[in-house]
PDB file of N, CA and C in Angstrom:
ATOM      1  N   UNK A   1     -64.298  93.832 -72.625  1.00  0.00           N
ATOM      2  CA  UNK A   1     -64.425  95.224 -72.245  1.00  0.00           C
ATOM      3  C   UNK A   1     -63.078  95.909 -72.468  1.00  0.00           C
ATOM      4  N   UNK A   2     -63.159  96.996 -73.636  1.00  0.00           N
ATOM      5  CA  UNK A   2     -62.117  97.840 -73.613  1.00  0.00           C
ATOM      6  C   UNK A   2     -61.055  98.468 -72.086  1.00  0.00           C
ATOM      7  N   UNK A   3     -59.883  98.725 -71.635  1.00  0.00           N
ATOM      8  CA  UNK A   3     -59.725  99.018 -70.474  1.00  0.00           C
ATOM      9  C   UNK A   3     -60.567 100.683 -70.990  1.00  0.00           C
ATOM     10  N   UNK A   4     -59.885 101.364 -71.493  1.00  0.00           N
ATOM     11  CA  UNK A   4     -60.492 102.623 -71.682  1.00  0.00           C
ATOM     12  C   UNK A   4     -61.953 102.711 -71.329  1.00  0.00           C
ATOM     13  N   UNK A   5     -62.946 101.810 -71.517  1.00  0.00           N
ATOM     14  CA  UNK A   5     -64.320 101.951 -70.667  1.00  0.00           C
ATOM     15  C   UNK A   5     -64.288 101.868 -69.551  1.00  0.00           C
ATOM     16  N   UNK A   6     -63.177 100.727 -68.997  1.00  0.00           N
ATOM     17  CA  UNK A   6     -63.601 100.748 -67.789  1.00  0.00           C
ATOM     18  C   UNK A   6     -62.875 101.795 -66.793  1.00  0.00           C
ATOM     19  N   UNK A   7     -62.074 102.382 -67.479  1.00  0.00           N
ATOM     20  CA  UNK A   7     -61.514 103.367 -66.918  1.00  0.00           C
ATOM     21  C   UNK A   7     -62.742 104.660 -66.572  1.00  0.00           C
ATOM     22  N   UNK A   8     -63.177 104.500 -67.592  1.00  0.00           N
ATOM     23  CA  UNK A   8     -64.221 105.376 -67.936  1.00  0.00           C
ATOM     24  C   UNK A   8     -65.410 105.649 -67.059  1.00  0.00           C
ATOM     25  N   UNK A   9     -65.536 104.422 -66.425  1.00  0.00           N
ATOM     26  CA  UNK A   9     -66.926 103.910 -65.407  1.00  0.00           C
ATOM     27  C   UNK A   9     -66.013 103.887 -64.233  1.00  0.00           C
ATOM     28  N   UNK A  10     -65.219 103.772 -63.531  1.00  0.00           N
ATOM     29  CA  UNK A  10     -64.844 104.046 -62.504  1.00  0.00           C
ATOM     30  C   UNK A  10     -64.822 105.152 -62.544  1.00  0.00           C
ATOM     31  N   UNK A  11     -64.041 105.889 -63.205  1.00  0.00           N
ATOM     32  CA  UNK A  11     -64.129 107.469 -62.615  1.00  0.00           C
ATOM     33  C   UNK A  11     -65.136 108.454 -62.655  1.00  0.00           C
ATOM     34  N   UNK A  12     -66.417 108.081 -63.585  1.00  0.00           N
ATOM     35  CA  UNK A  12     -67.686 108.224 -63.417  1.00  0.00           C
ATOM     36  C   UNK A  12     -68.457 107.835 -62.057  1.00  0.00           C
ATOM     37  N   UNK A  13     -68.392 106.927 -61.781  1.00  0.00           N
ATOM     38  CA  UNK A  13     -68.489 106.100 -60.618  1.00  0.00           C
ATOM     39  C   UNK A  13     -67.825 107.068 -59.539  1.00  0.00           C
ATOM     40  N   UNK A  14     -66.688 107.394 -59.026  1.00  0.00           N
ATOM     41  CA  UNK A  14     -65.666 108.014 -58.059  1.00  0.00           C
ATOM     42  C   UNK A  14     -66.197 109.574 -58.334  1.00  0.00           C
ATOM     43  N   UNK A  15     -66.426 110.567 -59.682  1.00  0.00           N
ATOM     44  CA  UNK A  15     -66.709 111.255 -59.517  1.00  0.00           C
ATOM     45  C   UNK A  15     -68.139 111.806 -59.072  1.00  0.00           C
ATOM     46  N   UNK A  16     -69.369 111.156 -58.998  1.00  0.00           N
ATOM     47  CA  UNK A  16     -70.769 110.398 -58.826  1.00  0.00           C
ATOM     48  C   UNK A  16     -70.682 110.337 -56.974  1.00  0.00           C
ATOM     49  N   UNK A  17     -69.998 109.812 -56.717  1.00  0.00           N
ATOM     50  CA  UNK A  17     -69.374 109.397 -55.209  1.00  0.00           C
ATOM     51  C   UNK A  17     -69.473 110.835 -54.184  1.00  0.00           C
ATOM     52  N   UNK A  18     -68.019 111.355 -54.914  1.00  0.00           N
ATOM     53  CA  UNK A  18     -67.523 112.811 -54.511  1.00  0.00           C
ATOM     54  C   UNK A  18     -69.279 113.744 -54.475  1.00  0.00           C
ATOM     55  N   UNK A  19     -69.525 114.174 -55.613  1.00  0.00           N
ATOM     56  CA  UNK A  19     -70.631 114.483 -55.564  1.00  0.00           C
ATOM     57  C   UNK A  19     -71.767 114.496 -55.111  1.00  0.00           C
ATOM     58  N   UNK A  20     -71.825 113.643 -54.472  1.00  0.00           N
ATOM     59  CA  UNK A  20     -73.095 112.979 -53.902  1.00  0.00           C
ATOM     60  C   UNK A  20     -72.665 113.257 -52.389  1.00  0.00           C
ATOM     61  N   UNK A  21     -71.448 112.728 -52.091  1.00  0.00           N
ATOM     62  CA  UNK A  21     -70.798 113.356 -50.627  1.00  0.00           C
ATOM     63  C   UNK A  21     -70.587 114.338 -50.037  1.00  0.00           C
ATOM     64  N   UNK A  22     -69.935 115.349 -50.872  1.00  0.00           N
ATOM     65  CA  UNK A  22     -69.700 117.089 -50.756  1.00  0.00           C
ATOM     66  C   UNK A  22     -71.035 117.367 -49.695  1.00  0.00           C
ATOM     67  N   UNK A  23     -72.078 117.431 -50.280  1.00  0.00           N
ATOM     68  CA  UNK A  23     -72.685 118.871 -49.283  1.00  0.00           C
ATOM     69  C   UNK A  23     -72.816 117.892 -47.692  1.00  0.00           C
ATOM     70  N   UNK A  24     -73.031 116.789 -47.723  1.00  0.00           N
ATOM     71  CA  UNK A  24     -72.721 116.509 -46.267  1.00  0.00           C
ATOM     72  C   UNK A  24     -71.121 116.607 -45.591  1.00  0.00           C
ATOM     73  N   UNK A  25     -70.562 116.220 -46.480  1.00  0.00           N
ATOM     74  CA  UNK A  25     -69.234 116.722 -45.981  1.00  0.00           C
ATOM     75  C   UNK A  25     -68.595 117.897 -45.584  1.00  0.00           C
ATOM     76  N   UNK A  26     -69.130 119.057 -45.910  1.00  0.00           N
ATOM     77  CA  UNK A  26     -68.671 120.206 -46.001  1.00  0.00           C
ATOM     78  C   UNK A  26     -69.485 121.006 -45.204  1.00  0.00           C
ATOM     79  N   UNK A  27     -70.861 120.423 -45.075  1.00  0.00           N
ATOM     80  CA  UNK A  27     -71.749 120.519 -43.550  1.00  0.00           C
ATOM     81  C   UNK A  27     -71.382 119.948 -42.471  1.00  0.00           C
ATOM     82  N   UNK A  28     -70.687 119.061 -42.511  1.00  0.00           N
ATOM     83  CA  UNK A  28     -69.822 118.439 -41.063  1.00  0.00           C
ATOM     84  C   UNK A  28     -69.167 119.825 -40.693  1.00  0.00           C
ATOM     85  N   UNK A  29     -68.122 119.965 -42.181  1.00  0.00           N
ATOM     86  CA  UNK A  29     -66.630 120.200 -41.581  1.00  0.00           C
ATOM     87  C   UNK A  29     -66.958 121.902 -41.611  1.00  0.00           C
ATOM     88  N   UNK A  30     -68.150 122.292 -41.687  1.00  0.00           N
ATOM     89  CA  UNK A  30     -68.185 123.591 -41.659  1.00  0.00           C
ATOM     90  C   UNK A  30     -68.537 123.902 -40.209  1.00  0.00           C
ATOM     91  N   UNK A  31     -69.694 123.030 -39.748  1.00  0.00           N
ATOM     92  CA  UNK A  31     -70.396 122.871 -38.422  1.00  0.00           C
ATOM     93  C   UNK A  31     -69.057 122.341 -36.953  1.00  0.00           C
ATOM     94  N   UNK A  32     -68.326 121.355 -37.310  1.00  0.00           N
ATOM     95  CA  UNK A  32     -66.821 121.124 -36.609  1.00  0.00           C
ATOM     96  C   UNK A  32     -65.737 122.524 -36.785  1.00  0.00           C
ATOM     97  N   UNK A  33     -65.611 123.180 -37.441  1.00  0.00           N
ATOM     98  CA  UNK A  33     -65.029 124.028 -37.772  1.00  0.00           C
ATOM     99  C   UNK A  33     -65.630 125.472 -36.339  1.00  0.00           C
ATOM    100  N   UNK A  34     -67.241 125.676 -36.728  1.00  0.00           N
ATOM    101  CA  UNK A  34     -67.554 126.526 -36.141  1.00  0.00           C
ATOM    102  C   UNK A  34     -67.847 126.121 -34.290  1.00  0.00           C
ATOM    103  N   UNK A  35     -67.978 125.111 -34.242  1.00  0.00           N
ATOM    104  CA  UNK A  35     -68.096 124.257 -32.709  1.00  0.00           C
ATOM    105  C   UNK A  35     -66.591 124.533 -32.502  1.00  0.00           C
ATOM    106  N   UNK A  36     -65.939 124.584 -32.976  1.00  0.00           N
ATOM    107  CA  UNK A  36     -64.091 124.357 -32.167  1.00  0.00           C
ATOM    108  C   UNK A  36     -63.494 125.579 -32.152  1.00  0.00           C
ATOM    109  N   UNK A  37     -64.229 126.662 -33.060  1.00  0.00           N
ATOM    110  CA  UNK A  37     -63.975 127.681 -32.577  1.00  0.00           C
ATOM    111  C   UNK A  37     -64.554 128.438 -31.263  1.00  0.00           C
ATOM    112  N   UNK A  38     -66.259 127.723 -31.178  1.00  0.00           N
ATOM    113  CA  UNK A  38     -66.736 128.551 -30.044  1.00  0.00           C
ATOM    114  C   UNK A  38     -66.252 127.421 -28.270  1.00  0.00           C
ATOM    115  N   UNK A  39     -65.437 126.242 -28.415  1.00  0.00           N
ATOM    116  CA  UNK A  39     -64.956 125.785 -27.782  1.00  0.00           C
ATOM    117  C   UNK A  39     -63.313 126.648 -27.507  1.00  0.00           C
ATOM    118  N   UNK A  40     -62.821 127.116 -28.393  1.00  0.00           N
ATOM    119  CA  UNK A  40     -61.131 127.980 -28.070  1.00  0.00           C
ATOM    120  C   UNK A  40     -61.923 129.592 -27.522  1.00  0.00           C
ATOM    121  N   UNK A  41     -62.630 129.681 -27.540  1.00  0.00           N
ATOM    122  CA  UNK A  41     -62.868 130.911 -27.253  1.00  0.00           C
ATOM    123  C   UNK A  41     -63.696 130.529 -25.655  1.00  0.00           C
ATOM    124  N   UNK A  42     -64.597 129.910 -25.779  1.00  0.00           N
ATOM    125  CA  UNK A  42     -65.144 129.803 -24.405  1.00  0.00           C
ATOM    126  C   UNK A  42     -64.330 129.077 -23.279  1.00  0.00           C
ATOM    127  N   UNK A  43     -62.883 127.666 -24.216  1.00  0.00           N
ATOM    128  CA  UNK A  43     -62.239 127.432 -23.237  1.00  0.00           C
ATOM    129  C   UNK A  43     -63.107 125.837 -22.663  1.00  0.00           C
ATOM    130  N   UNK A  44     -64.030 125.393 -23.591  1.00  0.00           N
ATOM    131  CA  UNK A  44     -64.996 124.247 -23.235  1.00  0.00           C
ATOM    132  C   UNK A  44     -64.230 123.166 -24.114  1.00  0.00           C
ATOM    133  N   UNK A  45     -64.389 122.119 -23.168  1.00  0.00           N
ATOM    134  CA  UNK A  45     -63.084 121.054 -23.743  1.00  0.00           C
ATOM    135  C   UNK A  45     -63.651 119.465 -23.694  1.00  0.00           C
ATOM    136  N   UNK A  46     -65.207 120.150 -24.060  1.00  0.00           N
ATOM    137  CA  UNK A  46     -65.964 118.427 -24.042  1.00  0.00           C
ATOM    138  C   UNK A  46     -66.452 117.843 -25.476  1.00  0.00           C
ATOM    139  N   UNK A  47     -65.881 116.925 -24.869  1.00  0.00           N
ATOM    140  CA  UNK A  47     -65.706 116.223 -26.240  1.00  0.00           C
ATOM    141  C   UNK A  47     -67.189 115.985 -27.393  1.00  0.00           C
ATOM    142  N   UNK A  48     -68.939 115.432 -26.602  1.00  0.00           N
ATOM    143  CA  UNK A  48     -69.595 115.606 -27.123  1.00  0.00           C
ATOM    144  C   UNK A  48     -70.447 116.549 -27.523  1.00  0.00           C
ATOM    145  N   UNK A  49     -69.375 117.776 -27.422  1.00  0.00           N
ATOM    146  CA  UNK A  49     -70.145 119.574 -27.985  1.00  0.00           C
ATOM    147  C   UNK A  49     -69.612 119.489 -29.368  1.00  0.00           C
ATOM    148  N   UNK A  50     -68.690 118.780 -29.389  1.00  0.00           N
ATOM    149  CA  UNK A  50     -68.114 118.912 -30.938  1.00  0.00           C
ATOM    150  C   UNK A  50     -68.717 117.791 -31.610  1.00  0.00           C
ATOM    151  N   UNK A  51     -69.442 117.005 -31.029  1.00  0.00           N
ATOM    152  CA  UNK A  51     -69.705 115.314 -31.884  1.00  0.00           C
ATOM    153  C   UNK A  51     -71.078 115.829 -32.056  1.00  0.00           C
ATOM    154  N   UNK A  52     -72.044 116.063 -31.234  1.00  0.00           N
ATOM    155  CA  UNK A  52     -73.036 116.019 -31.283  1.00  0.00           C
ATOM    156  C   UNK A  52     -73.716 117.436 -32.129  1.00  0.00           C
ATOM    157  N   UNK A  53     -73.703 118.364 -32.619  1.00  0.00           N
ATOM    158  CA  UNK A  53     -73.880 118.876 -33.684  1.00  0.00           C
ATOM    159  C   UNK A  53     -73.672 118.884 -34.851  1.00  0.00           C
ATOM    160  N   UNK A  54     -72.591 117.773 -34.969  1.00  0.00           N
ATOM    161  CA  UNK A  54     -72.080 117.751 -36.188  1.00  0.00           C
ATOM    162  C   UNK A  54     -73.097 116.124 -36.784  1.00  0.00           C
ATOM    163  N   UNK A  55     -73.474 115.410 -35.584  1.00  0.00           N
ATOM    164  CA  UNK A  55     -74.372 115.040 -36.408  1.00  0.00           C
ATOM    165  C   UNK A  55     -75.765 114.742 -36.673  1.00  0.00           C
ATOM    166  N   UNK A  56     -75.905 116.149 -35.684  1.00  0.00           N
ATOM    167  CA  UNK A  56     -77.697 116.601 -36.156  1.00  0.00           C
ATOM    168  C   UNK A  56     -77.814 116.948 -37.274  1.00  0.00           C
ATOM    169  N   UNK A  57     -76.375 117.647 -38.015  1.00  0.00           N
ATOM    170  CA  UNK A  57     -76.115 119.056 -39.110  1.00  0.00           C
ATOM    171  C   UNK A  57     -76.717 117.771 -40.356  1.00  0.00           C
ATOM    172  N   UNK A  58     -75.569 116.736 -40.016  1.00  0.00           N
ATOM    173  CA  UNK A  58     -75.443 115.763 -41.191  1.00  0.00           C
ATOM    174  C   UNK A  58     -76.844 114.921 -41.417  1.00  0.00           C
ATOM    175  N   UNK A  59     -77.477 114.771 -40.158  1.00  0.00           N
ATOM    176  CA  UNK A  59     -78.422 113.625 -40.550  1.00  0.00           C
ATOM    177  C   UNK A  59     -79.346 114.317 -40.818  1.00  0.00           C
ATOM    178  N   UNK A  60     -79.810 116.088 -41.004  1.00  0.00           N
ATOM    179  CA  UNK A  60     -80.681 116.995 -41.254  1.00  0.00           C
ATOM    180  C   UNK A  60     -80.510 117.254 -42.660  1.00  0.00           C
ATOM    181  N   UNK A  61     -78.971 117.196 -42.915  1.00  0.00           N
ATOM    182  CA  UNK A  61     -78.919 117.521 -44.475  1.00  0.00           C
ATOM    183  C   UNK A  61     -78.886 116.208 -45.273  1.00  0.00           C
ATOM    184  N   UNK A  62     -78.448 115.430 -44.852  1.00  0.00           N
ATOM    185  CA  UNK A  62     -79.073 113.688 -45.902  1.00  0.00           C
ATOM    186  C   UNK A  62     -80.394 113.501 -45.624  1.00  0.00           C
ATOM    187  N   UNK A  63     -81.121 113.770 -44.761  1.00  0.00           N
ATOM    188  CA  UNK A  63     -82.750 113.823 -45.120  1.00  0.00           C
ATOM    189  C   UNK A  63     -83.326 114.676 -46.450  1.00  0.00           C
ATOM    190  N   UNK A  64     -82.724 116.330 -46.025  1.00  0.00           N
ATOM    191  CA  UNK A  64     -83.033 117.302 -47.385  1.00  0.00           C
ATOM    192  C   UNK A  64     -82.658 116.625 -48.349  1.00  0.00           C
ATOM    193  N   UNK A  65     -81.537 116.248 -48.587  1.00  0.00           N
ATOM    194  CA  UNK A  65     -81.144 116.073 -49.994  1.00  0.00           C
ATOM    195  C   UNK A  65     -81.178 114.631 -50.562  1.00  0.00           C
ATOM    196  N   UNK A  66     -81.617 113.768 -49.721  1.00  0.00           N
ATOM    197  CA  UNK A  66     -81.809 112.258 -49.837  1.00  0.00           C
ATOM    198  C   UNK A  66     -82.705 112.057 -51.557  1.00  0.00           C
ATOM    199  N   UNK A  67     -83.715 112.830 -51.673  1.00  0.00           N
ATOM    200  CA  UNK A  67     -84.049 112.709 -52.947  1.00  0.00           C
ATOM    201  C   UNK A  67     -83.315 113.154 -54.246  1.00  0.00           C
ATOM    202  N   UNK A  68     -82.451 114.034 -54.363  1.00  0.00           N
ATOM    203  CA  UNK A  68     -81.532 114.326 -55.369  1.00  0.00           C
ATOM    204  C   UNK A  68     -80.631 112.732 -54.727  1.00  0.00           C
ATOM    205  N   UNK A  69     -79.583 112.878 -53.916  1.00  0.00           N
ATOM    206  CA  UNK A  69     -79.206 111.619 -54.073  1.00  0.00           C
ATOM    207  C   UNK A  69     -79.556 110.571 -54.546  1.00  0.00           C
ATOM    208  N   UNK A  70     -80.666 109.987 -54.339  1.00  0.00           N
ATOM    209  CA  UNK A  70     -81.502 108.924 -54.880  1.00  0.00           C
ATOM    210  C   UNK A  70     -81.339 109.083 -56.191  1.00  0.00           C
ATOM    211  N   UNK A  71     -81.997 110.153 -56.424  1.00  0.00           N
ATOM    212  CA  UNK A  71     -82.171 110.295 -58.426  1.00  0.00           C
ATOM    213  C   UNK A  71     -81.249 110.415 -59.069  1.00  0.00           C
ATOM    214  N   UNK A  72     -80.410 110.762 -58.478  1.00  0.00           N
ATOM    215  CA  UNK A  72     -79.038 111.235 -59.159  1.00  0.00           C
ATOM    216  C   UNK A  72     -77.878 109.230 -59.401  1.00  0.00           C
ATOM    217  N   UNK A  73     -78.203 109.135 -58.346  1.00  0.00           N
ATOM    218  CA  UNK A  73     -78.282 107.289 -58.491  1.00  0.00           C
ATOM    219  C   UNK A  73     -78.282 106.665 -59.181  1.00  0.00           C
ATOM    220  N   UNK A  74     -80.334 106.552 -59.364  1.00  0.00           N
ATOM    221  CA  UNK A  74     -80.855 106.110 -59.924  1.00  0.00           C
ATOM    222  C   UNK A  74     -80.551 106.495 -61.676  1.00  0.00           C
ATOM    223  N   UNK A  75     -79.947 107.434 -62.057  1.00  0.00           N
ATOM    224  CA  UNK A  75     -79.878 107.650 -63.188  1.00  0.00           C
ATOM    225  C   UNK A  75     -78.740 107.268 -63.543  1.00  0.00           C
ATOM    226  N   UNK A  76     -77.401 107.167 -63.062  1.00  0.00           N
ATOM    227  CA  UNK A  76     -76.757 106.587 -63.420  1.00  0.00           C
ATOM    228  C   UNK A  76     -76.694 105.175 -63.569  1.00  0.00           C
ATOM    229  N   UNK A  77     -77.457 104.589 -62.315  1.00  0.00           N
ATOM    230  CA  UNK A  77     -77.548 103.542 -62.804  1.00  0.00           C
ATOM    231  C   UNK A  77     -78.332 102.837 -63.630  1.00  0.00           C
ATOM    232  N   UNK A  78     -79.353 103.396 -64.099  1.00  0.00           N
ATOM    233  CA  UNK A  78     -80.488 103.358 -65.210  1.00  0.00           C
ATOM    234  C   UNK A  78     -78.907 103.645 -66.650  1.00  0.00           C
ATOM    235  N   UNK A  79     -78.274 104.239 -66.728  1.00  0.00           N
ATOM    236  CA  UNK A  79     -77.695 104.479 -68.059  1.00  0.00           C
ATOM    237  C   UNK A  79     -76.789 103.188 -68.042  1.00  0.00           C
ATOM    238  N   UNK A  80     -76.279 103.386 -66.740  1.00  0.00           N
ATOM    239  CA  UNK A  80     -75.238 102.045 -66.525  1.00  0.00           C
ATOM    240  C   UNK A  80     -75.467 100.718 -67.317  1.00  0.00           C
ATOM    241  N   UNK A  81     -76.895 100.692 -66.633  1.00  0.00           N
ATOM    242  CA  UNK A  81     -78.343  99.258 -67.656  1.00  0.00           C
ATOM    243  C   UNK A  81     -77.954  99.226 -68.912  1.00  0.00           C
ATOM    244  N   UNK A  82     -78.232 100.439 -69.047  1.00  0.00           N
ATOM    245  CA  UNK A  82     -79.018 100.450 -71.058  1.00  0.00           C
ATOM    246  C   UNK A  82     -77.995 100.019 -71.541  1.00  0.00           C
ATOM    247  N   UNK A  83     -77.172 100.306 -70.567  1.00  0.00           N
ATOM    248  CA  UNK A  83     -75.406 100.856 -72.059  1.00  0.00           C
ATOM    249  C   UNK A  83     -74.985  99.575 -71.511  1.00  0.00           C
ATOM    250  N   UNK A  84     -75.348  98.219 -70.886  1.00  0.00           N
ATOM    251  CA  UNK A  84     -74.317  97.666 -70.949  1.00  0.00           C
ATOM    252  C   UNK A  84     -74.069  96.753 -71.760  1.00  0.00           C
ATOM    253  N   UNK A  85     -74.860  96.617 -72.771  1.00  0.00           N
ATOM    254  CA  UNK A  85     -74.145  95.850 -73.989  1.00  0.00           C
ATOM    255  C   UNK A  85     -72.962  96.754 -74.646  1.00  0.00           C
ATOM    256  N   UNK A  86     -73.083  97.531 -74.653  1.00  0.00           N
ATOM    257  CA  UNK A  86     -71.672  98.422 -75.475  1.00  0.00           C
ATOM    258  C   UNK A  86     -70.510  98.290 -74.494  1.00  0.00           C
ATOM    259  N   UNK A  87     -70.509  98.330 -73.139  1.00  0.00           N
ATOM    260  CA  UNK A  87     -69.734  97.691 -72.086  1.00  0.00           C
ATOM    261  C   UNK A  87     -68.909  96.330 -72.547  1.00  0.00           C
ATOM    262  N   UNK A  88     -69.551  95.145 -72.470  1.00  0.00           N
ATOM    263  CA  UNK A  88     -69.316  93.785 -72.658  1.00  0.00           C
ATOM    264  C   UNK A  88     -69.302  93.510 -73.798  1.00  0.00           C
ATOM    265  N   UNK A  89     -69.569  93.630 -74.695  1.00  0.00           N
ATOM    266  CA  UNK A  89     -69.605  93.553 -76.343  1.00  0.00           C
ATOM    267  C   UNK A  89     -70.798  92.565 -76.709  1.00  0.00           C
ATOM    268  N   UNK A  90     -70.564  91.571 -77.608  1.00  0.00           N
ATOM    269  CA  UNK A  90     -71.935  91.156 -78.153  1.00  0.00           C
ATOM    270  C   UNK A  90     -71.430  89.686 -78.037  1.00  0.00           C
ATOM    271  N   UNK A  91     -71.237  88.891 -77.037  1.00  0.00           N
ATOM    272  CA  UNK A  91     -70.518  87.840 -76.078  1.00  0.00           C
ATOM    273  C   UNK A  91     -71.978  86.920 -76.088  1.00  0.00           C
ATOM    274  N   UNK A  92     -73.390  87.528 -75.448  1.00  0.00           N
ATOM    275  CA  UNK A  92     -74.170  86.799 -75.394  1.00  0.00           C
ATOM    276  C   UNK A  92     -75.114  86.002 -76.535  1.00  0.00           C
TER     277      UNK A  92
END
């Protein structure tokens, strides 16, 4: 295996990752964001007002989007398959 491929598939891989992570991530930190503000303003200093919405937010939005995740997956790793003789070379 060339390094340049495999350079190639990790960061495919890492960028695949990121992607797939973002909208729950950014539904946390949007939902933590807006809980800690209405905690400085009301002056409420408990700890599971900030935990516990943040992960109704998350486990509501990996349900929605659980099928793009999946497919989005599944297709890479379906190409991952095909292509991996051009990966390993012709060894077998």
């Amino acid at each position: 295996m060339n390094p340049d491929i495999a350079v190639s598939l990790v960061a495919k891989g890492l960028e695949l990752a990121l992607i797939i992570s973002a909208p729950t991530l950014i539904a946390g930190l949007a939902v933590g964001l807006l809980v800690s503000i209405f905690q400085a303003v009301t002056q409420i200093q408990e700890m599971t007002l900030s935990f516990i919405p943040k992960i109704i937010v998350m486990v509501v939005l990996i349900g929605v989007t659980f099928p793009w995740m999946l497919s989005t997956l599944m297709e890479y790793t379906v190409a991952l398959i095909q292509n991996m003789n051009s990966y390993v070379g012709k060894s077998f």
